[in-house]
N, C-alpha and C. Protein backbone atom coordinates (compact mmCIF):
# COMPACT_ATOMS: atom_id res chain seq x y z
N UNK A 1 0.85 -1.18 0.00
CA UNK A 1 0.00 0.00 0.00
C UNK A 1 0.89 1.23 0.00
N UNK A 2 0.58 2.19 -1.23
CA UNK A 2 1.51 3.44 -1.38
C UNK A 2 0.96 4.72 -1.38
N UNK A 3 -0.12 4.33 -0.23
CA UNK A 3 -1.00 5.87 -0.34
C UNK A 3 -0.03 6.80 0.53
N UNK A 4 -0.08 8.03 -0.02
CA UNK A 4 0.61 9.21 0.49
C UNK A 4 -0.37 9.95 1.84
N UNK A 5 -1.42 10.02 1.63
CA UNK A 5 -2.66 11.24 2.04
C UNK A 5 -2.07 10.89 3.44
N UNK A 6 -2.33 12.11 4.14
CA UNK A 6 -1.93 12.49 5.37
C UNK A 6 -2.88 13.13 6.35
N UNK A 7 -3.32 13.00 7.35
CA UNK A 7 -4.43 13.24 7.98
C UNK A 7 -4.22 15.39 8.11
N UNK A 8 -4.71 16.02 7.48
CA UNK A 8 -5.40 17.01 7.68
C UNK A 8 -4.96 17.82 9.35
N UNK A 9 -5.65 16.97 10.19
CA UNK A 9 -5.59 17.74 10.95
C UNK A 9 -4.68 17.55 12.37
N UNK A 10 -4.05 15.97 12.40
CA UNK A 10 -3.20 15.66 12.98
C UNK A 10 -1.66 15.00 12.57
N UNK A 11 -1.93 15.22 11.14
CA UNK A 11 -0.76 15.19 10.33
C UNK A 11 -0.27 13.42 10.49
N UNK A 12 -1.22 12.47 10.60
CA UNK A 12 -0.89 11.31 11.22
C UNK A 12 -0.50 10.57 9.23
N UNK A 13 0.48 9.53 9.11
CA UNK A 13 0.75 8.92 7.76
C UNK A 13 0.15 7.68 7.73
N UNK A 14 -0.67 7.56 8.80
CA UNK A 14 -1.08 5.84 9.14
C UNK A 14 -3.01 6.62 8.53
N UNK A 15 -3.62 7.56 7.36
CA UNK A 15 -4.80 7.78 6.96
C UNK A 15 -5.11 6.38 6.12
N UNK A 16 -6.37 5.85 5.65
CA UNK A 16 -6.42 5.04 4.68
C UNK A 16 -8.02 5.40 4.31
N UNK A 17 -8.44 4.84 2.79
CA UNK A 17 -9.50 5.32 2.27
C UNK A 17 -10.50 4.21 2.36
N UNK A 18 -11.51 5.02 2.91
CA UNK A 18 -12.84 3.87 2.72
C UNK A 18 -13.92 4.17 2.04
N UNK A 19 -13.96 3.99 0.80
CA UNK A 19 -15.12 4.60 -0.43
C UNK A 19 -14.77 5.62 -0.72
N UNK A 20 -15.29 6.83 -0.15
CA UNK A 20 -15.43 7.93 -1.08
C UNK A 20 -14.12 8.82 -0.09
N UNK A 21 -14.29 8.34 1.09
CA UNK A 21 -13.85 8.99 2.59
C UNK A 21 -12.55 8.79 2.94
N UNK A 22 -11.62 9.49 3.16
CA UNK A 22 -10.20 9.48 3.75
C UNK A 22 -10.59 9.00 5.01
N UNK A 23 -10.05 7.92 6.22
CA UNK A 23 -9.76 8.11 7.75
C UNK A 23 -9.04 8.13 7.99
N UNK A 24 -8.73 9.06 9.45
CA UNK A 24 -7.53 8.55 10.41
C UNK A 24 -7.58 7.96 11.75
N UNK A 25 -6.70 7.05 11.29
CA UNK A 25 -7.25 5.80 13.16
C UNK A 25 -7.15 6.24 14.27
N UNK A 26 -5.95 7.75 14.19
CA UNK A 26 -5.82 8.13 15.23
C UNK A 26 -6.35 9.18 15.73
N UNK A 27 -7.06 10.25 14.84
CA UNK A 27 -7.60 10.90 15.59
C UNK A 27 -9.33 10.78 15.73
N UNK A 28 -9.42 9.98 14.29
CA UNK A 28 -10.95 9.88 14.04
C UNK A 28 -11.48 10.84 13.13
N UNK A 29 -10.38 11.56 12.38
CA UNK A 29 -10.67 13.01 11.22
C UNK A 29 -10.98 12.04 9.96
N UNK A 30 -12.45 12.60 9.68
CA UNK A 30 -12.38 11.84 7.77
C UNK A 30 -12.85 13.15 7.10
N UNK A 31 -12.56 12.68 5.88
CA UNK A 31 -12.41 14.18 5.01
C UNK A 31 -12.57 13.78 3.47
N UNK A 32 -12.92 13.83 2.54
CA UNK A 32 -13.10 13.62 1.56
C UNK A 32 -11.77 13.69 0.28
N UNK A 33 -11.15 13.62 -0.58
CA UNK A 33 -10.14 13.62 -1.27
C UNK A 33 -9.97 14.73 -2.51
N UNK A 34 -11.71 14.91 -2.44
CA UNK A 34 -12.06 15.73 -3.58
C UNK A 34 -12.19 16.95 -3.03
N UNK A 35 -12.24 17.18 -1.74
CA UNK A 35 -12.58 18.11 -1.13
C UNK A 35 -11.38 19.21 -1.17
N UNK A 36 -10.15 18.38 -0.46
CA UNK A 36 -9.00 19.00 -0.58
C UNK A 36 -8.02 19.57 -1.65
N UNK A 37 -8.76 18.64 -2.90
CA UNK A 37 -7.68 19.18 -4.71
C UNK A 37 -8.45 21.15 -4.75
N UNK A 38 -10.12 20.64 -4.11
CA UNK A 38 -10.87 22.04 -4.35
C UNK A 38 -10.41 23.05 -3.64
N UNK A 39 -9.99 22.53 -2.51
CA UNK A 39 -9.46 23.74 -1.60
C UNK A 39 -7.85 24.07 -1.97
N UNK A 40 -7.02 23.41 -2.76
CA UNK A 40 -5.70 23.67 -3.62
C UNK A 40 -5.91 24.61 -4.23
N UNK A 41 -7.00 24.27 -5.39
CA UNK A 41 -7.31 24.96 -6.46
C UNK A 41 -7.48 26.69 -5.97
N UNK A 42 -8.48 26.71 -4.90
CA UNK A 42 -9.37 27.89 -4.36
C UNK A 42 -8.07 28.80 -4.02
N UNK A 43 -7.08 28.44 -3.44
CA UNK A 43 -6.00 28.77 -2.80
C UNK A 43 -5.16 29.19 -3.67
N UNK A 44 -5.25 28.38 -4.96
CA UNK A 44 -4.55 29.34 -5.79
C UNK A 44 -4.64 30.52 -7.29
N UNK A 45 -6.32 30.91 -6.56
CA UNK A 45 -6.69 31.59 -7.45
C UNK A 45 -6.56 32.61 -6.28
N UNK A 46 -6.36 34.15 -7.30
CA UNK A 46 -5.85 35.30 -6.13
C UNK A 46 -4.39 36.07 -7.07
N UNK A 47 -3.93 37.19 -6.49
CA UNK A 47 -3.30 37.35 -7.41
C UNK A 47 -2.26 37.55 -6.32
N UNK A 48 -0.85 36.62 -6.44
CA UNK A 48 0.13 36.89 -5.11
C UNK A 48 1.63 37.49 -6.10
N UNK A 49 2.45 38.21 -5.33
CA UNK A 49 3.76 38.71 -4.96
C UNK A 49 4.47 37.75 -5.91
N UNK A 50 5.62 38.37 -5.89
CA UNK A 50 7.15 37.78 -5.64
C UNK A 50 7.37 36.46 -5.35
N UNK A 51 7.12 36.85 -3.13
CA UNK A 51 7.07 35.97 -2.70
C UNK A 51 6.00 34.97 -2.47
N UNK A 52 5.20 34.99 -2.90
CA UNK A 52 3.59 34.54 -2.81
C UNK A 52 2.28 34.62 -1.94
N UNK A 53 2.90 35.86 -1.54
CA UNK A 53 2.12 36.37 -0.49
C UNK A 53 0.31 36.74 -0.99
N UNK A 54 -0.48 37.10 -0.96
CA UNK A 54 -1.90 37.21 -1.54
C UNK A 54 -1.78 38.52 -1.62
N UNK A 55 -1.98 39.33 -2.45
CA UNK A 55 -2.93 40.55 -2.68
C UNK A 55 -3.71 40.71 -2.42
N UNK A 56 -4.12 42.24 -1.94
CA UNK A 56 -5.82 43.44 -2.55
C UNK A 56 -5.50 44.36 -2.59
N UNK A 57 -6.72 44.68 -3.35
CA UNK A 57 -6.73 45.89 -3.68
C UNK A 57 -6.42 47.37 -1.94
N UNK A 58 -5.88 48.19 -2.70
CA UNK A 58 -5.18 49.00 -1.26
C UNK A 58 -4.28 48.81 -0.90
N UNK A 59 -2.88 47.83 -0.95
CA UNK A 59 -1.98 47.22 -0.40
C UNK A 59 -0.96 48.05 -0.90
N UNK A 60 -0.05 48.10 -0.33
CA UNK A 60 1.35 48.68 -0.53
C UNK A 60 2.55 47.86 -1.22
N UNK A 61 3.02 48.04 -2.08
CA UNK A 61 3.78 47.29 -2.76
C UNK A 61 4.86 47.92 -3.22
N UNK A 62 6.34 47.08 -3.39
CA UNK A 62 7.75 47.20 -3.60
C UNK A 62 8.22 46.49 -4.55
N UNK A 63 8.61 47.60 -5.59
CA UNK A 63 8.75 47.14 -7.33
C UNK A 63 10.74 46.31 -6.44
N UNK A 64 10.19 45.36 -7.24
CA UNK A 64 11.67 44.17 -6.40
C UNK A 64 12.96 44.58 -7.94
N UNK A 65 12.63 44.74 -9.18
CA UNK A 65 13.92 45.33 -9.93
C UNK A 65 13.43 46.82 -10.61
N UNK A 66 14.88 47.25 -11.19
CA UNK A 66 14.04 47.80 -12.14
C UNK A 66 13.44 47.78 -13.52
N UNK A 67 12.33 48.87 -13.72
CA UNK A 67 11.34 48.53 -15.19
C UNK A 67 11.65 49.12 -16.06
N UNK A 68 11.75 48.78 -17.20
CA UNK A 68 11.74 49.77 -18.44
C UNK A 68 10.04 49.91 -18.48
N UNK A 69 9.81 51.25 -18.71
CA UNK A 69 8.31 51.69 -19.44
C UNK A 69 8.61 51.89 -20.51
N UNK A 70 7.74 50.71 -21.36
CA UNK A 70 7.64 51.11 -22.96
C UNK A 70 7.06 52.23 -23.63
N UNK A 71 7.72 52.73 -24.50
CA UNK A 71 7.62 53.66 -24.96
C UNK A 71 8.29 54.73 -24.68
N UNK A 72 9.29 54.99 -23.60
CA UNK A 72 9.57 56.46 -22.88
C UNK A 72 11.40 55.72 -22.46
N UNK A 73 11.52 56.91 -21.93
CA UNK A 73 12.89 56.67 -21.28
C UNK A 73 13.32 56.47 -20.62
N UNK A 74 12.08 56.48 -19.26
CA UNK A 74 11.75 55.96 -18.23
C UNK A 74 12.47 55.05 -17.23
N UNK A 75 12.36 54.69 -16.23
CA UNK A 75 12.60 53.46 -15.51
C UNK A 75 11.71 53.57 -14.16
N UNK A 76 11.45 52.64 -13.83
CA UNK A 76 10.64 52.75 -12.43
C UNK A 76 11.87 51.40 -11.68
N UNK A 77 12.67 52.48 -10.75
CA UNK A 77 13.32 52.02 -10.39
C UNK A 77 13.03 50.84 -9.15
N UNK A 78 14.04 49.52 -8.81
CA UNK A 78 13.95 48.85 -7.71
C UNK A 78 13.65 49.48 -6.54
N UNK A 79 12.78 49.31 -5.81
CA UNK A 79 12.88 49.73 -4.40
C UNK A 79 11.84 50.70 -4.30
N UNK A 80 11.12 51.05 -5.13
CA UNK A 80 10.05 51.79 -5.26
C UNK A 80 8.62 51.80 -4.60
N UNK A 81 8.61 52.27 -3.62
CA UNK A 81 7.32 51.92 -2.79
C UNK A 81 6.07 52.49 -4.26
N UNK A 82 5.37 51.85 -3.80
CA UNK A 82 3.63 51.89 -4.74
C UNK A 82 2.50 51.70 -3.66
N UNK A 83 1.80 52.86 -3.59
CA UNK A 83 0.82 52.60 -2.32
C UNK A 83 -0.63 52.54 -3.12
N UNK A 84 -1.91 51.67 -2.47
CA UNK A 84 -3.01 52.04 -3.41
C UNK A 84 -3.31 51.13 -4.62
N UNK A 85 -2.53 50.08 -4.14
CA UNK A 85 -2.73 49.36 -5.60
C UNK A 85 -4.46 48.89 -6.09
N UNK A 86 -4.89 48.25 -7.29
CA UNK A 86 -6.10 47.78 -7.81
C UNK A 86 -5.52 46.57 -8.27
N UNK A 87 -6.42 45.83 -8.09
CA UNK A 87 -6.02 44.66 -8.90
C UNK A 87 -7.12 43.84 -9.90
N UNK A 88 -6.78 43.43 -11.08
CA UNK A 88 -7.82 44.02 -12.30
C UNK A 88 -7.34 42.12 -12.86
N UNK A 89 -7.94 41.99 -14.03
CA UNK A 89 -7.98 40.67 -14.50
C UNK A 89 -7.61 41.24 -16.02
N UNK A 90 -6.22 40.59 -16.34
CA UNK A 90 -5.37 41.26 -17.27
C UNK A 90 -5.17 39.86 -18.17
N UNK A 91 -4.96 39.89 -19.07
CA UNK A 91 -4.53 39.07 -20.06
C UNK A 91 -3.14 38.46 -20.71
N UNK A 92 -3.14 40.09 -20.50
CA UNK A 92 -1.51 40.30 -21.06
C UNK A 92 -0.42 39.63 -19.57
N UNK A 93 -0.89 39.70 -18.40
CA UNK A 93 -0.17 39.59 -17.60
C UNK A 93 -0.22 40.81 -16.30
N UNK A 94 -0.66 41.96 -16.87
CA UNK A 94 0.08 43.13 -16.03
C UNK A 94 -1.59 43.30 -14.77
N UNK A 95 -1.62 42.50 -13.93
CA UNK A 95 -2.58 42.59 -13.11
C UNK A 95 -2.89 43.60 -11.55
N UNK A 96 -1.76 44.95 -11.71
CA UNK A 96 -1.80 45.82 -11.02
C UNK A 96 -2.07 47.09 -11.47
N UNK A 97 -3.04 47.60 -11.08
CA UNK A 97 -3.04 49.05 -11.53
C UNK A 97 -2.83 49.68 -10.84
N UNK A 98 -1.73 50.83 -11.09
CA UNK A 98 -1.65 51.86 -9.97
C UNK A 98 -1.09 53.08 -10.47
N UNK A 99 -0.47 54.19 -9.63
CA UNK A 99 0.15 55.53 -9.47
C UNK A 99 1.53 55.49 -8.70
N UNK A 100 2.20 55.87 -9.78
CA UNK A 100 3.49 55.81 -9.35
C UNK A 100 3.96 57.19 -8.95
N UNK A 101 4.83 57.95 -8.08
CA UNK A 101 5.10 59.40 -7.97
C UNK A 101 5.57 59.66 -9.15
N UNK A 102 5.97 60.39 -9.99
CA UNK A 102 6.70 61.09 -10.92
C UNK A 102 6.72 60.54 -12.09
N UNK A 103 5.72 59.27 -12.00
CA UNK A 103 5.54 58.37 -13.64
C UNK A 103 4.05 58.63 -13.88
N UNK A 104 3.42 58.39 -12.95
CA UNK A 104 1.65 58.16 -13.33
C UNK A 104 1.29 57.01 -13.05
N UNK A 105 -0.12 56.92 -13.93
CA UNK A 105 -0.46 55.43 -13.92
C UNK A 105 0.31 55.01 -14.79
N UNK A 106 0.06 53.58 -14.47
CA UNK A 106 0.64 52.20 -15.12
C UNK A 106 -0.29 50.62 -14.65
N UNK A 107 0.47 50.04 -15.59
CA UNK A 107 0.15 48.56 -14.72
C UNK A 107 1.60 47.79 -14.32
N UNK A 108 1.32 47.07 -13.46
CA UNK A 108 2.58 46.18 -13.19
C UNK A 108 2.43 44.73 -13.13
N UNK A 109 3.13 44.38 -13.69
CA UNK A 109 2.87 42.01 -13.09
C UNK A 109 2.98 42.08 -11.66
N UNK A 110 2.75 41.24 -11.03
CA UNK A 110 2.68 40.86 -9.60
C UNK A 110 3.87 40.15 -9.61
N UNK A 111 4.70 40.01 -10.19
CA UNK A 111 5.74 38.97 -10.69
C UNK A 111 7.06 39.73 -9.95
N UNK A 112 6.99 41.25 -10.44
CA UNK A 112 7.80 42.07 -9.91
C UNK A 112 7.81 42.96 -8.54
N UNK A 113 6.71 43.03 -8.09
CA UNK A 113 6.39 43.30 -6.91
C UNK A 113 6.59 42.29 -5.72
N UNK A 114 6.85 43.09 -4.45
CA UNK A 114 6.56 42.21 -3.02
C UNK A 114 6.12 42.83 -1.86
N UNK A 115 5.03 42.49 -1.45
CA UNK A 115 4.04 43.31 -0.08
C UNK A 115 4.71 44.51 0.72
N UNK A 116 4.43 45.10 1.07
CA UNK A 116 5.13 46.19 1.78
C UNK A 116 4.53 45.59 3.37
């Protein structure tokens, strides 16, 4: 027997499946299998950091290099606090909208940013 699943809530490796239902002998936690891929999934919808921290909208954020802005001569340098952010459903990638001091608006990836 090479089941992996791990009890949830007492972290026990001795879980085993009965029908539809995960158990564990030791604490008596059952939990479903399908339950938990949904709560993966849920967890990783959201729009996170750098470091993978979660976003919202309002949050303070720290451009981690620096950017070229296309079109201009620009740079929005590393280390750049960004206060006020929005966070929008982008296509292209760039899922921050905000106001930068002395640039304006823009958008940014979440890719380059990390929570303040």
């Amino acid at each position: 027997m090479t089941d992996t699943m791990k009890c949830p809530t007492c972290n026990s490796e001795h879980a085993y499946q009965d029908r539809d239902l995960w158990v564990c002998p030791e604490c008596g936690h059952e939990w479903s299998g399908a339950a938990d891929a949904v709560a993966d999934t849920a967890q990783d919808t959201g729009v996170r950091d750098a470091n993978g921290n979660a976003l919202a909208d309002g949050d303070s954020v720290i451009v981690i290099k620096d950017l070229k802005i296309k079109g201009s001569s620009s740079v929005v340098k590393g280390g750049t606090k960004v206060r006020n952010i929005r966070l929008q459903d982008a296509s292209d990638g760039h899922n921050i909208a905000c106001k930068i001091d002395g640039i304006g608006a823009m958008n940014l990836k979440s890719e380059f940013v990390k929570k303040a």
